[in-house]
N, C-alpha and C. Protein backbone atom coordinates (compact mmCIF):
# COMPACT_ATOMS: atom_id res chain seq x y z
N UNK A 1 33.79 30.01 236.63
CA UNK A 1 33.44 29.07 235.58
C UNK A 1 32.91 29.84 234.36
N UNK A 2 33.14 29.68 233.43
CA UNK A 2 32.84 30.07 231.96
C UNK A 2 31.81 30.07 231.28
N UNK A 3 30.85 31.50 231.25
CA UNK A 3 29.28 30.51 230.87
C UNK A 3 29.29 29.75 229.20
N UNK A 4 28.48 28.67 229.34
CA UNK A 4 28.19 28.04 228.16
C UNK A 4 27.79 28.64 226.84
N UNK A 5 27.32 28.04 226.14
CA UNK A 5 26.40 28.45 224.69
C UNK A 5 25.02 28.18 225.54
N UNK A 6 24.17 28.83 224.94
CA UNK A 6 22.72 28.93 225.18
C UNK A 6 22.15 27.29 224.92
N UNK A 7 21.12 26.97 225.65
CA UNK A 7 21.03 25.67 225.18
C UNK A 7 19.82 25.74 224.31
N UNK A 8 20.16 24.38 223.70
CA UNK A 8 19.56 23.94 221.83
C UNK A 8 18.91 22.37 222.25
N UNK A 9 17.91 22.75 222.14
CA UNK A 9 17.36 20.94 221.82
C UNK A 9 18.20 19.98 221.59
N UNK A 10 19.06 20.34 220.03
CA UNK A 10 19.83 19.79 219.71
C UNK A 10 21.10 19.34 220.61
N UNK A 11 21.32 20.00 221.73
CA UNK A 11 22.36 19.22 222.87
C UNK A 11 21.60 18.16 223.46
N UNK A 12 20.18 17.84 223.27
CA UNK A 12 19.91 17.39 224.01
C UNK A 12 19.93 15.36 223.63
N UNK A 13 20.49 15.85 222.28
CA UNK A 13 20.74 14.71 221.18
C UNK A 13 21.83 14.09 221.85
N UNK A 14 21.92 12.58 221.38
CA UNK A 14 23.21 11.86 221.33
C UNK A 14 24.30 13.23 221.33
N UNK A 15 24.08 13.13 219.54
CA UNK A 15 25.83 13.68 219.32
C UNK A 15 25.59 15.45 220.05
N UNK A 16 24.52 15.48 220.03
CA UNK A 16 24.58 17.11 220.88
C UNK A 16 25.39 17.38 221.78
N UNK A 17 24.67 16.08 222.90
CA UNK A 17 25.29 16.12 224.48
C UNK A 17 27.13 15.81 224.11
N UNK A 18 27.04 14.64 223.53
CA UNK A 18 28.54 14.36 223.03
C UNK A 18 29.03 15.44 222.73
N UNK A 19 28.56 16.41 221.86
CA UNK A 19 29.63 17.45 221.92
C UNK A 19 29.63 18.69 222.89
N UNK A 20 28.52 18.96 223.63
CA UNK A 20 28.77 19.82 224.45
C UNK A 20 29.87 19.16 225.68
N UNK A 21 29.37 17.93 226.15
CA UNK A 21 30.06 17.40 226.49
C UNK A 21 31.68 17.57 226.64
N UNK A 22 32.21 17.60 225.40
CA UNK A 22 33.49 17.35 224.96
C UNK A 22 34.63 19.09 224.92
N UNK A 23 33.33 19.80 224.68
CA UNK A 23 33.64 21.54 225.30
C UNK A 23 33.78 21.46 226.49
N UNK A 24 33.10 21.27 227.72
CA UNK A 24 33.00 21.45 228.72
C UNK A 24 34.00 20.65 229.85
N UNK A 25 34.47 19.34 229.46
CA UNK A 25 35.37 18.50 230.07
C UNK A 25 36.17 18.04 229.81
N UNK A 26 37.41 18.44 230.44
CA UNK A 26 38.48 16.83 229.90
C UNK A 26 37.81 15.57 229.65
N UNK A 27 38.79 14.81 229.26
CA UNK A 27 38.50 13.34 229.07
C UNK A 27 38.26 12.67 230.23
N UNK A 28 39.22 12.70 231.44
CA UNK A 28 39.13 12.39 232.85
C UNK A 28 39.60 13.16 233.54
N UNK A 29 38.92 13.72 234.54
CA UNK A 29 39.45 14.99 235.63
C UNK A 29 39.81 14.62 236.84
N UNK A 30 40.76 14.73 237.38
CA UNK A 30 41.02 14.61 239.01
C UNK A 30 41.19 15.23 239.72
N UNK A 31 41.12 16.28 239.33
CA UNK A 31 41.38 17.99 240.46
C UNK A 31 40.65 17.67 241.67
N UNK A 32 40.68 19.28 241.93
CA UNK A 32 40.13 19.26 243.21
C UNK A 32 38.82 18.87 243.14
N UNK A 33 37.88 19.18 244.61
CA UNK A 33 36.93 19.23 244.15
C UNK A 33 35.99 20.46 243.51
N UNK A 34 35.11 20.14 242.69
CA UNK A 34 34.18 21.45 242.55
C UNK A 34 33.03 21.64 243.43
N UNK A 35 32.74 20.41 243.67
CA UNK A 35 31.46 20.20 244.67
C UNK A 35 31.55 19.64 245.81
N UNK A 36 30.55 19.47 246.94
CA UNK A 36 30.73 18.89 248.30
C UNK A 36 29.54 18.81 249.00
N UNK A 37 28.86 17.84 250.05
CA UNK A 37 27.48 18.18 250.78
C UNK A 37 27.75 19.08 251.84
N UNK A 38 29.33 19.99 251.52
CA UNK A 38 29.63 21.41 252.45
C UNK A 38 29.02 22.21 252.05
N UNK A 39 28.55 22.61 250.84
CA UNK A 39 28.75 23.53 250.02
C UNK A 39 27.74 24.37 250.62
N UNK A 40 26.50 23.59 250.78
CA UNK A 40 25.22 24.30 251.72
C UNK A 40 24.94 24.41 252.95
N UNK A 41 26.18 24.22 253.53
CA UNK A 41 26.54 24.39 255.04
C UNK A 41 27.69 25.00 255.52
N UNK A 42 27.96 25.77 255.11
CA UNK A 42 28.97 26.60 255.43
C UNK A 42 29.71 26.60 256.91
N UNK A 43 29.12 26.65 258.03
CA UNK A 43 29.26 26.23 259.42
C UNK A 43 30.22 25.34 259.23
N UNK A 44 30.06 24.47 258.40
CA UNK A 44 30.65 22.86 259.00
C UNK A 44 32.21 23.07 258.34
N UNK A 45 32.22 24.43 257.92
CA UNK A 45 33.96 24.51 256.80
C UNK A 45 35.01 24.41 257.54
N UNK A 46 35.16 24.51 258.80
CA UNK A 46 36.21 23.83 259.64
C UNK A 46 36.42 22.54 259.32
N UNK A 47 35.47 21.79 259.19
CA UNK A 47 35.51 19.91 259.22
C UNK A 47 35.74 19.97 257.26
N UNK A 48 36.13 20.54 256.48
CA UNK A 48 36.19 20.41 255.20
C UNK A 48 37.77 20.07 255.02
N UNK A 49 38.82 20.73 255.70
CA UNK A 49 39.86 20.29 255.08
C UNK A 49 40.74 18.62 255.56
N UNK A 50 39.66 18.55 256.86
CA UNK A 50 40.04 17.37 257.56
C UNK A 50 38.87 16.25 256.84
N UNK A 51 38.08 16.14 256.46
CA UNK A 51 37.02 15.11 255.62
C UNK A 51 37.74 15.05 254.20
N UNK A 52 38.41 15.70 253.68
CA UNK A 52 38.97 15.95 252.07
C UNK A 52 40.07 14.71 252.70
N UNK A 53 40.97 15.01 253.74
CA UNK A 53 42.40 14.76 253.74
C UNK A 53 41.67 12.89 253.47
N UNK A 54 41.14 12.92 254.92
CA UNK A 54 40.52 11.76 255.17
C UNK A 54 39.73 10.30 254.03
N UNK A 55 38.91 11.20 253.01
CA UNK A 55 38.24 10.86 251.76
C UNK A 55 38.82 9.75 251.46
N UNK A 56 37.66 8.96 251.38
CA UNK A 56 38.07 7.29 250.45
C UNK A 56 37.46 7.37 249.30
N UNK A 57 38.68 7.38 248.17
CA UNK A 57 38.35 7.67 246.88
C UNK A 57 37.20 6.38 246.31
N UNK A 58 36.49 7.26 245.63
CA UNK A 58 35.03 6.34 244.53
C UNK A 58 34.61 6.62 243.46
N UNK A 59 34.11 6.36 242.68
CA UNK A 59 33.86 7.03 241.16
C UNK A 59 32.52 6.37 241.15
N UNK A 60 31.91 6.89 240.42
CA UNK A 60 30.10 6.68 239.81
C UNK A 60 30.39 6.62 238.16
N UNK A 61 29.40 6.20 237.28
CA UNK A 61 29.07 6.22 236.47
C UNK A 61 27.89 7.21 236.07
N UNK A 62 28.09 8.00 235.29
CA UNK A 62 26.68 8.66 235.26
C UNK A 62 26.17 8.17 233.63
N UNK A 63 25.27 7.10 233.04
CA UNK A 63 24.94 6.64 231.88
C UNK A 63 23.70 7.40 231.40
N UNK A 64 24.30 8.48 230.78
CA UNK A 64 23.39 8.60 229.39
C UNK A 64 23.08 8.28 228.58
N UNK A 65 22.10 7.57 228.31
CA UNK A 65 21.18 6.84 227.58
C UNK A 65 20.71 6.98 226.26
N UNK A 66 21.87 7.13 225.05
CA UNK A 66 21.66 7.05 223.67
C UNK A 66 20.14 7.30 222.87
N UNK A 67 19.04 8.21 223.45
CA UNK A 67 18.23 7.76 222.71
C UNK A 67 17.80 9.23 222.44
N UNK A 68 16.57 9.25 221.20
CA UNK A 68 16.92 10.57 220.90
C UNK A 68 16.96 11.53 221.45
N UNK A 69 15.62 12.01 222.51
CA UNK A 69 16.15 12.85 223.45
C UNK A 69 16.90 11.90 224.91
N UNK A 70 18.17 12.34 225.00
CA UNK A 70 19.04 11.47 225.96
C UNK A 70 18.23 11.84 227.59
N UNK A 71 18.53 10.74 227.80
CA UNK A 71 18.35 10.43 229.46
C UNK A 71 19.61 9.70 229.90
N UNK A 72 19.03 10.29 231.64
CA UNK A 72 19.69 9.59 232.37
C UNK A 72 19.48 8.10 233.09
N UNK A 73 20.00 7.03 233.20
CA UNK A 73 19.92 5.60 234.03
C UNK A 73 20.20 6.31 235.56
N UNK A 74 19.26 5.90 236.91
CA UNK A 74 19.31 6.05 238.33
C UNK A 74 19.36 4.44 238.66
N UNK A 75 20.07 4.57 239.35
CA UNK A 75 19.35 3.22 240.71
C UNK A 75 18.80 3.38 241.82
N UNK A 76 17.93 2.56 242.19
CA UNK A 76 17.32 2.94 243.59
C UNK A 76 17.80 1.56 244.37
N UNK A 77 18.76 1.89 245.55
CA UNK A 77 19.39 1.01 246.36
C UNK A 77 17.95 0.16 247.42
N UNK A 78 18.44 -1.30 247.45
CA UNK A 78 18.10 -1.86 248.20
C UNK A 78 17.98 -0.96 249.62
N UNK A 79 16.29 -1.42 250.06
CA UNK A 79 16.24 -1.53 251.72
C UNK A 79 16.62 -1.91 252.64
N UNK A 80 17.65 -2.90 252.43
CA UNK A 80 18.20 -3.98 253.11
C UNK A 80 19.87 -3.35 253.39
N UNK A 81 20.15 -2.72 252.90
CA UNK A 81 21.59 -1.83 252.38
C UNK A 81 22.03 -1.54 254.09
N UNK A 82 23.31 -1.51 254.64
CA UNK A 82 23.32 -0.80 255.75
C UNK A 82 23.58 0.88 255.89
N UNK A 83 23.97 1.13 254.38
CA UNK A 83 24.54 2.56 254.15
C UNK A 83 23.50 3.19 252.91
N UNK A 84 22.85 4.17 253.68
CA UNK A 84 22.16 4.86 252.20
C UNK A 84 20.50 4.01 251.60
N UNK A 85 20.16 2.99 252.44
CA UNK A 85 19.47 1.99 251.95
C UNK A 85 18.15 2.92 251.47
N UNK A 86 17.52 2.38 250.41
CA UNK A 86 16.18 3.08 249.71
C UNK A 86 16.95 4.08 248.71
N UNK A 87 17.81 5.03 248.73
CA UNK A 87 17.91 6.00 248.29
C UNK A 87 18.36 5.88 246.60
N UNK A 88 18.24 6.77 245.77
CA UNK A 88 19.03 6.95 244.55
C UNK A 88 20.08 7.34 244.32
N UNK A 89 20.59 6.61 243.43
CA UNK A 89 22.02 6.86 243.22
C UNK A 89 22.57 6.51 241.85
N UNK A 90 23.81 6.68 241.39
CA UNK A 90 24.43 6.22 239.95
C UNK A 90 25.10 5.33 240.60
N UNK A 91 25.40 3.63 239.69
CA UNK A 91 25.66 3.10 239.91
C UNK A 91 27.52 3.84 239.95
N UNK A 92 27.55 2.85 241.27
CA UNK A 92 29.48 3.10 241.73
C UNK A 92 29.39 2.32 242.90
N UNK A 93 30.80 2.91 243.27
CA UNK A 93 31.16 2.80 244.77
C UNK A 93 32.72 3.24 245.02
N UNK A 94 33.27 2.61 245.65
CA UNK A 94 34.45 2.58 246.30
C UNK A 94 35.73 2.45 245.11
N UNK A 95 37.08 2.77 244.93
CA UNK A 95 37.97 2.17 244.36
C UNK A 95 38.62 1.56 244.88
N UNK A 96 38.87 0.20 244.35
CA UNK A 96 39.74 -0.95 244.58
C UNK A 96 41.32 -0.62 244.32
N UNK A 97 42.22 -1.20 245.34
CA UNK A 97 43.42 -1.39 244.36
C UNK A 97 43.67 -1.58 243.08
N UNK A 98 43.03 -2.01 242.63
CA UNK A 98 43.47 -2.85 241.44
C UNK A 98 42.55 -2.04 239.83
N UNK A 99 41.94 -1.12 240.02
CA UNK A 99 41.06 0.08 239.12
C UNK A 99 41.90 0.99 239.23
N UNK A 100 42.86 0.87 237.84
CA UNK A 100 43.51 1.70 237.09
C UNK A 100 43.23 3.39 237.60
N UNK A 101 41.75 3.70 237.29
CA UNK A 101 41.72 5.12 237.39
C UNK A 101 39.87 4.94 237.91
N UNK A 102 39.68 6.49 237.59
CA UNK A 102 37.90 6.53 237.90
C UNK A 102 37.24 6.02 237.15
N UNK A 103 37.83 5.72 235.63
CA UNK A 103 36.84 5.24 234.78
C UNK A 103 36.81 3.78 234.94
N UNK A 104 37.85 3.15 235.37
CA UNK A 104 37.80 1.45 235.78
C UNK A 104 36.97 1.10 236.92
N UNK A 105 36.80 2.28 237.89
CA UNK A 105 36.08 2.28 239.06
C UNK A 105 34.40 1.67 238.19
N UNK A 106 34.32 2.63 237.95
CA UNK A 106 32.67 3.28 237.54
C UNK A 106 32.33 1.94 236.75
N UNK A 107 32.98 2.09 235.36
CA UNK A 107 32.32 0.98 234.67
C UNK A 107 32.11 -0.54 235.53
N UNK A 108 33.38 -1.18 236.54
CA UNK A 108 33.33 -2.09 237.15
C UNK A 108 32.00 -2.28 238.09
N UNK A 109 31.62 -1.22 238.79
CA UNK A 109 30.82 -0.90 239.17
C UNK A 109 29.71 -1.11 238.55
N UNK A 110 29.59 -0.63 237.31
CA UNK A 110 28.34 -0.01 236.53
C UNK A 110 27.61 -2.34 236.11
N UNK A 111 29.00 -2.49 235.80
CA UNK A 111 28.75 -3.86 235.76
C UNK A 111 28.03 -4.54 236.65
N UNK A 112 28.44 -4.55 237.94
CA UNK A 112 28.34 -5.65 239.05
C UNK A 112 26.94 -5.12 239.50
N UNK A 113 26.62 -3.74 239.35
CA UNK A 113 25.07 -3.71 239.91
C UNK A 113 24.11 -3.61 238.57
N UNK A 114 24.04 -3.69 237.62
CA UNK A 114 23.32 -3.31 236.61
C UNK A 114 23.23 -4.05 235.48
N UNK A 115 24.96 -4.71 235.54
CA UNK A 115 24.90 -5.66 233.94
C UNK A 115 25.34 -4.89 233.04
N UNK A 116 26.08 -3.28 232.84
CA UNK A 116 26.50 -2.90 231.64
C UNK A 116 27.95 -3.40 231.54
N UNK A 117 27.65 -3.91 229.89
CA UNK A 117 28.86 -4.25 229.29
C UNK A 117 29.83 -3.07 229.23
N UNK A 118 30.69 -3.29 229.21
CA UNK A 118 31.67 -1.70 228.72
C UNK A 118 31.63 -1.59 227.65
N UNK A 119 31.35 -2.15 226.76
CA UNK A 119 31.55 -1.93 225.11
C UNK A 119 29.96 -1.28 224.56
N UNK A 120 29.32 -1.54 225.66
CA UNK A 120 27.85 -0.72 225.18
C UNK A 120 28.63 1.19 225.72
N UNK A 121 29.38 0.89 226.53
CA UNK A 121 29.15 2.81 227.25
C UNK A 121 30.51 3.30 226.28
N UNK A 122 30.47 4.67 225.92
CA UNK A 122 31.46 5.51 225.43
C UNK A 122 31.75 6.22 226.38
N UNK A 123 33.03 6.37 227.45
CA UNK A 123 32.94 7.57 228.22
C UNK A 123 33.00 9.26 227.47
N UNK A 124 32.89 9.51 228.03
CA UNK A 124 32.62 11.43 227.57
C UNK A 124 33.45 12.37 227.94
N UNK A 125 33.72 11.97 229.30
CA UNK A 125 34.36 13.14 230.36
C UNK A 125 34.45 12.55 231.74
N UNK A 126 34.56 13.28 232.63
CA UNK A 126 34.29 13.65 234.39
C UNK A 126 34.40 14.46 234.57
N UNK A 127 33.79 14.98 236.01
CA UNK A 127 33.09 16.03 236.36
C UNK A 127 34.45 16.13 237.87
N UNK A 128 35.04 17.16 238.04
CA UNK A 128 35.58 17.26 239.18
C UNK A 128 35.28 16.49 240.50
N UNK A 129 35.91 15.76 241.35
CA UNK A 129 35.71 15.15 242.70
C UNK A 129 34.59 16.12 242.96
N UNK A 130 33.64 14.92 244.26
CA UNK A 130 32.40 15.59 244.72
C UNK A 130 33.06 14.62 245.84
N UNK A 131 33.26 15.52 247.09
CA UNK A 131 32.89 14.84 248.65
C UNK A 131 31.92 14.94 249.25
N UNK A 132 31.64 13.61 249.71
CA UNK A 132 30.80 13.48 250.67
C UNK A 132 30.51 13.53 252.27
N UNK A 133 29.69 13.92 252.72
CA UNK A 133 29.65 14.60 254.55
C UNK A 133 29.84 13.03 254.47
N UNK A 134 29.69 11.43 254.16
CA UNK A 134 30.07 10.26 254.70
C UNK A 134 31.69 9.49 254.52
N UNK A 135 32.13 10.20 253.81
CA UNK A 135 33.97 10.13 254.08
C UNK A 135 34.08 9.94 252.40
N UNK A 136 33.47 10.24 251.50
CA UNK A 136 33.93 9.29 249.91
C UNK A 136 34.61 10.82 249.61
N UNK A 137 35.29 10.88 248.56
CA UNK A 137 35.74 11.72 247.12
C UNK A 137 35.22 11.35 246.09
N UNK A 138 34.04 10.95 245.57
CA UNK A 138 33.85 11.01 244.12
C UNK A 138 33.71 11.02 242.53
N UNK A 139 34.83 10.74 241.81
CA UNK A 139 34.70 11.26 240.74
C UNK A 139 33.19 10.33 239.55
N UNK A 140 32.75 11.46 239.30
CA UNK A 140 31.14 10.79 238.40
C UNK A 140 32.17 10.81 236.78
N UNK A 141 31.92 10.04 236.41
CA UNK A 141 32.01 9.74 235.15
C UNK A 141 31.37 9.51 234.25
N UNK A 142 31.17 10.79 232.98
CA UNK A 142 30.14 10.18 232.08
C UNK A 142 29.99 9.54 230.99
N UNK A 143 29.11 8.73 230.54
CA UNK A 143 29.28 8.10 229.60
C UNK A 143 28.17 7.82 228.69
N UNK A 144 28.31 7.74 227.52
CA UNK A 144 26.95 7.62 226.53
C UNK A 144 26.79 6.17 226.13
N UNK A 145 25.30 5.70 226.52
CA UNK A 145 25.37 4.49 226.99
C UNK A 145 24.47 3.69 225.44
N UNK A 146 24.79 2.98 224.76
CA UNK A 146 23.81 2.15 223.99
C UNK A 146 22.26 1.70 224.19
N UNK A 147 21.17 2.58 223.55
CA UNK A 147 20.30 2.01 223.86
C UNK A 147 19.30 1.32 223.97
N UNK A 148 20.29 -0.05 223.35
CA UNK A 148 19.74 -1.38 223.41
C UNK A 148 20.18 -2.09 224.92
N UNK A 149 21.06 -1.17 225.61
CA UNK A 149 20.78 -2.11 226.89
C UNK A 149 20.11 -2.36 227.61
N UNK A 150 19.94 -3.20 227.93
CA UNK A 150 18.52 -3.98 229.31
C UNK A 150 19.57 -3.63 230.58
N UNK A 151 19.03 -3.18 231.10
CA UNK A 151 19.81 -3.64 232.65
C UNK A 151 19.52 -4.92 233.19
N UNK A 152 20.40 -5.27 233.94
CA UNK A 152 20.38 -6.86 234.64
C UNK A 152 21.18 -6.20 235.93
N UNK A 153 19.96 -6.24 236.83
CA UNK A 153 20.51 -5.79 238.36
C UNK A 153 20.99 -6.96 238.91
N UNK A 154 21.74 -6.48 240.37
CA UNK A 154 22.36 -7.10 241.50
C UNK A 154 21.23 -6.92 242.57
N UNK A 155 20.00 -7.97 242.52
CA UNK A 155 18.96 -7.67 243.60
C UNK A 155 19.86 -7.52 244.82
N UNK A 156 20.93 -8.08 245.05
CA UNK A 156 21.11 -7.67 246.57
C UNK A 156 21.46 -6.10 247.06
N UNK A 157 21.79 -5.60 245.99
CA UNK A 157 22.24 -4.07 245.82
C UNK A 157 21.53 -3.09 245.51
N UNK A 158 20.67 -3.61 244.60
CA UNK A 158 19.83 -2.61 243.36
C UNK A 158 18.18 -3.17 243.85
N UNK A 159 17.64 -2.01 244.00
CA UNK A 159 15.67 -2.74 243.71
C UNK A 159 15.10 -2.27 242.83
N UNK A 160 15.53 -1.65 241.80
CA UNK A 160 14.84 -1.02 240.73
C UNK A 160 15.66 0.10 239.85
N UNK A 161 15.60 0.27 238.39
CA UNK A 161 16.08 1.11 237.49
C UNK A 161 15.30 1.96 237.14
N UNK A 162 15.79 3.51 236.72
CA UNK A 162 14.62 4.58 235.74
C UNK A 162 15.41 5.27 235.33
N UNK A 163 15.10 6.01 234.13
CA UNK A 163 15.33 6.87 233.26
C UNK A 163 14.64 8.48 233.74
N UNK A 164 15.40 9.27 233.62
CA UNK A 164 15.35 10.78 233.91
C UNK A 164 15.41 11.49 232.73
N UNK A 165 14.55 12.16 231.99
CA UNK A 165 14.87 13.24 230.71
C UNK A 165 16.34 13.94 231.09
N UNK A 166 17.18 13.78 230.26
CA UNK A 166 18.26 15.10 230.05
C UNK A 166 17.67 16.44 230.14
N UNK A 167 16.90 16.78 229.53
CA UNK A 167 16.23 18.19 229.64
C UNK A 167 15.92 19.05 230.96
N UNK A 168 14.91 17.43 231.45
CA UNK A 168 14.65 17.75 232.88
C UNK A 168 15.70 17.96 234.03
N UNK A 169 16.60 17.36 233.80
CA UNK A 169 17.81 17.77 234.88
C UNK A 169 18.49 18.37 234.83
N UNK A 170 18.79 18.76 233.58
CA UNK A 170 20.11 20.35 233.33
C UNK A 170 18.94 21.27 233.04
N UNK A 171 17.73 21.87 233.83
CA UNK A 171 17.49 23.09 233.84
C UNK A 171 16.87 22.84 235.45
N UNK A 172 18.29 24.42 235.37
CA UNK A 172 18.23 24.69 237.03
C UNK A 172 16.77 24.88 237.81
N UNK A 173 15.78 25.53 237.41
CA UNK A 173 14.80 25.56 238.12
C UNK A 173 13.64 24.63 238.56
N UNK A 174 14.46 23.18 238.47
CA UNK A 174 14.05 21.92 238.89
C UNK A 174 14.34 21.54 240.21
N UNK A 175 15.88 22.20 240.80
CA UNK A 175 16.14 21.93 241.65
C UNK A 175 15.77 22.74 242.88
N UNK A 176 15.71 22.14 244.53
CA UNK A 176 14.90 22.23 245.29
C UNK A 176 16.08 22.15 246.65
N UNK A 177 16.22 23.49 247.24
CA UNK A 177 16.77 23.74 248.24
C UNK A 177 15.97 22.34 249.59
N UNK A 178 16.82 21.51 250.50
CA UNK A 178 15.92 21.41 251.47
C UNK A 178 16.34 21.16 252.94
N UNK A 179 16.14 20.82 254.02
CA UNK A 179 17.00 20.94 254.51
C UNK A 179 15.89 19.92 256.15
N UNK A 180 17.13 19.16 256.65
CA UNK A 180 16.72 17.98 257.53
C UNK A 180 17.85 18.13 258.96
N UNK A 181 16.90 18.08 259.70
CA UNK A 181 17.77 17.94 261.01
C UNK A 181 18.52 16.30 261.52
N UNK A 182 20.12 16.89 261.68
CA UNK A 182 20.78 15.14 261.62
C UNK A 182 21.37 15.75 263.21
N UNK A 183 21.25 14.74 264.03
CA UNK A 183 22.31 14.81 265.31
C UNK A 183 21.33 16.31 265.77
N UNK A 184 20.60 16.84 265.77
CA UNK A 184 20.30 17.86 266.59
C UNK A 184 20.40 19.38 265.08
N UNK A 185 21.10 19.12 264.64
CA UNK A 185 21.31 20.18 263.38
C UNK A 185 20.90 20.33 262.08
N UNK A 186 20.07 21.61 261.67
CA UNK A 186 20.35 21.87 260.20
C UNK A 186 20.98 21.20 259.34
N UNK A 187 20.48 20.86 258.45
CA UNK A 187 21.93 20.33 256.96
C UNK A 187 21.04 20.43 255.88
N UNK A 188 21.57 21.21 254.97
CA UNK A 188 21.03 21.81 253.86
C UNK A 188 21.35 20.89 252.76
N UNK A 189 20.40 20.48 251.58
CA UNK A 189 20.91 19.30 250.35
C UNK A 189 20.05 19.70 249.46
N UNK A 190 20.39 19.63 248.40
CA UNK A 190 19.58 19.54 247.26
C UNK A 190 19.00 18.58 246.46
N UNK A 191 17.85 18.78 246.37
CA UNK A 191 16.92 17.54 245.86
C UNK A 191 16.52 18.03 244.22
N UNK A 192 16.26 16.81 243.62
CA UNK A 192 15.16 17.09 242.67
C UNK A 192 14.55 16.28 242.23
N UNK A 193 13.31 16.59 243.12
CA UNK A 193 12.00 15.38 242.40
C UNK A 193 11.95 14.97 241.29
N UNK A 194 11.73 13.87 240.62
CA UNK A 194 10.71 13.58 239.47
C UNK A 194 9.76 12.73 239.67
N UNK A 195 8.15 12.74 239.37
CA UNK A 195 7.48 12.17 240.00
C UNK A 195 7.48 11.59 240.99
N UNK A 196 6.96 10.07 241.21
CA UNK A 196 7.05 10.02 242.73
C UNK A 196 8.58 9.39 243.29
N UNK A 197 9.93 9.81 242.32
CA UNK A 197 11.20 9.96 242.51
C UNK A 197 11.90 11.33 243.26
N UNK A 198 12.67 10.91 244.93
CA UNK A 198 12.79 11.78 244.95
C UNK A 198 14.26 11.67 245.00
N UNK A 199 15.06 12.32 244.13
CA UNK A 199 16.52 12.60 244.03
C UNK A 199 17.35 13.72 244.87
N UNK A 200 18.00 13.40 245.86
CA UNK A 200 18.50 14.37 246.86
C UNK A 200 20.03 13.38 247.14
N UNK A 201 20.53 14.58 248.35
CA UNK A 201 21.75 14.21 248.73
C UNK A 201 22.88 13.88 247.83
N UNK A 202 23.61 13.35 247.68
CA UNK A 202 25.15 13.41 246.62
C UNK A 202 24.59 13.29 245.40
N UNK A 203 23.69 12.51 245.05
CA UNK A 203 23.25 12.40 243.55
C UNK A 203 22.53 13.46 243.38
N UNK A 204 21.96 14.47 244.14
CA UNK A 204 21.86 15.50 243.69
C UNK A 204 22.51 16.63 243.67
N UNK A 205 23.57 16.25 244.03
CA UNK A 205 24.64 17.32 244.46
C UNK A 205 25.21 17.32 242.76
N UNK A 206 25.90 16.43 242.41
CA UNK A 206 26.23 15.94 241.44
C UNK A 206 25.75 16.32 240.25
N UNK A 207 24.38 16.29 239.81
CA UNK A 207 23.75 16.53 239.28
C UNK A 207 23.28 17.72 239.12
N UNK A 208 23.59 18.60 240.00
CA UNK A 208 23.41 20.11 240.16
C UNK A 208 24.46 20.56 239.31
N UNK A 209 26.03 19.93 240.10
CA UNK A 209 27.31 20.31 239.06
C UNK A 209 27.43 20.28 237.78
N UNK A 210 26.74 19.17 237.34
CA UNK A 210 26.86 18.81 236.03
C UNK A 210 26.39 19.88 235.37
N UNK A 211 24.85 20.08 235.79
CA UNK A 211 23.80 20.91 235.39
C UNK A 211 24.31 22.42 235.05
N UNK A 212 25.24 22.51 236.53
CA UNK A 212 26.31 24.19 236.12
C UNK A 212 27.12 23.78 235.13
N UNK A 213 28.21 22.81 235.57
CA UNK A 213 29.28 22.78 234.36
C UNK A 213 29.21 23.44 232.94
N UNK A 214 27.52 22.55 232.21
CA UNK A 214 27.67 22.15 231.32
C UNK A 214 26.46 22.82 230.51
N UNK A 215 25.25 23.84 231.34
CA UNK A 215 24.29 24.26 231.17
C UNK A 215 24.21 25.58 230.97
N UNK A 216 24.61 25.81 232.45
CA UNK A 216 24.42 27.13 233.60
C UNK A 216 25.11 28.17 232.55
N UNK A 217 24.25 29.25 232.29
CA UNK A 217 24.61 30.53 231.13
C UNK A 217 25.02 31.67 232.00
């Protein structure tokens, strides 16, 4: 990967991020992947080409938040959830038949749990497929979001919204090696706190990538 320009406050702007942004990514990417919850488990790389084949494609939204210094929008999933429940995440999910591509995914998505209009978000880019150790493929999609929007959640989905500094998440020494025993085993993920938010597993996986893509010197 290609290191960046040094970073400037000034990326940290609307049109900053927009244009680093626009260096760093196609418009929409579908390659392979760049990322995976393999990546820190090396052991498990036998089960990588059979979980890829397998992968039920999904796209996220990742909404950056128009304001002067840009942030990021999280959700924190319902307790009630049978998959993932409590945890943070960008609003998404699954692709439907009927969603054109990743960016029809995401925004549809971004709608049904949150309330964004599409005409408030500009997409930006995407970030290469990210698989998940739970069967998905990925693609995050970003987008620069108007920030006059209110969110209007899906209580049955969503229990709460927050904002993350841009700053704070594209500098690497935020993030936090950690690692939890599942089934009897090790499994290594990356987290990154913010206050009493703790961001781990695919959304932090994700967010790590980005952080290289688009940061990492």
């Amino acid at each position: 990967m290609p290191p960046t320009s040094p970073v400037d406050p000034h990326d940290f702007t609307p049109a900053g991020f927009r244009d680093r942004v626009a260096r760093a990514l196609p418009r929409l990417s579908d390659g392979e992947a760049e990322a995976s919850d393999f990546d820190l488990n090396p052991e498990l790389g036998q089960h990588v080409g059979r979980a890829i084949a397998a992968a039920r494609p999904a796209a996220v939204l990742i909404p950056a938040i128009a304001r002067p210094t840009v942030t990021l929008l999280f959700t924190q999933r319902t307790q009630h959830l049978s998959a993932h429940a409590g945890q943070i995440a960008f609003p998404g999910g699954k692709t439907e038949p009927f969603d054109a591509d990743p960016l029809a995914t995401a925004l549809r998505e971004a709608r049904e749990e949150i309330g964004l209009d599409a005409g408030l978000a500009t997409p930006l880019g995407a970030l290469a497929r990210y698989h998940t150790g739970t069967g998905y493929s990925i693609t995050p999609v970003i987008a620069l979001v108007d920030p006059a929007f209110t969110p209007v959640i899906d209580a049955n989905e969503v229990a709460d919204t927050f904002e993350v500094p841009l700053p704070f998440l594209m500098d690497g020494a935020n993030y936090q090696r950690h690692t939890r025993s599942i089934g009897g085993k090790d499994r290594h993920f990356y987290a990154v706190p913010f206050g009493k938010r703790f961001i781990w597993g695919a959304t932090a996986g994700i967010l790590r990538t980005m952080q290289r893509r688009l940061f990492a010197s």
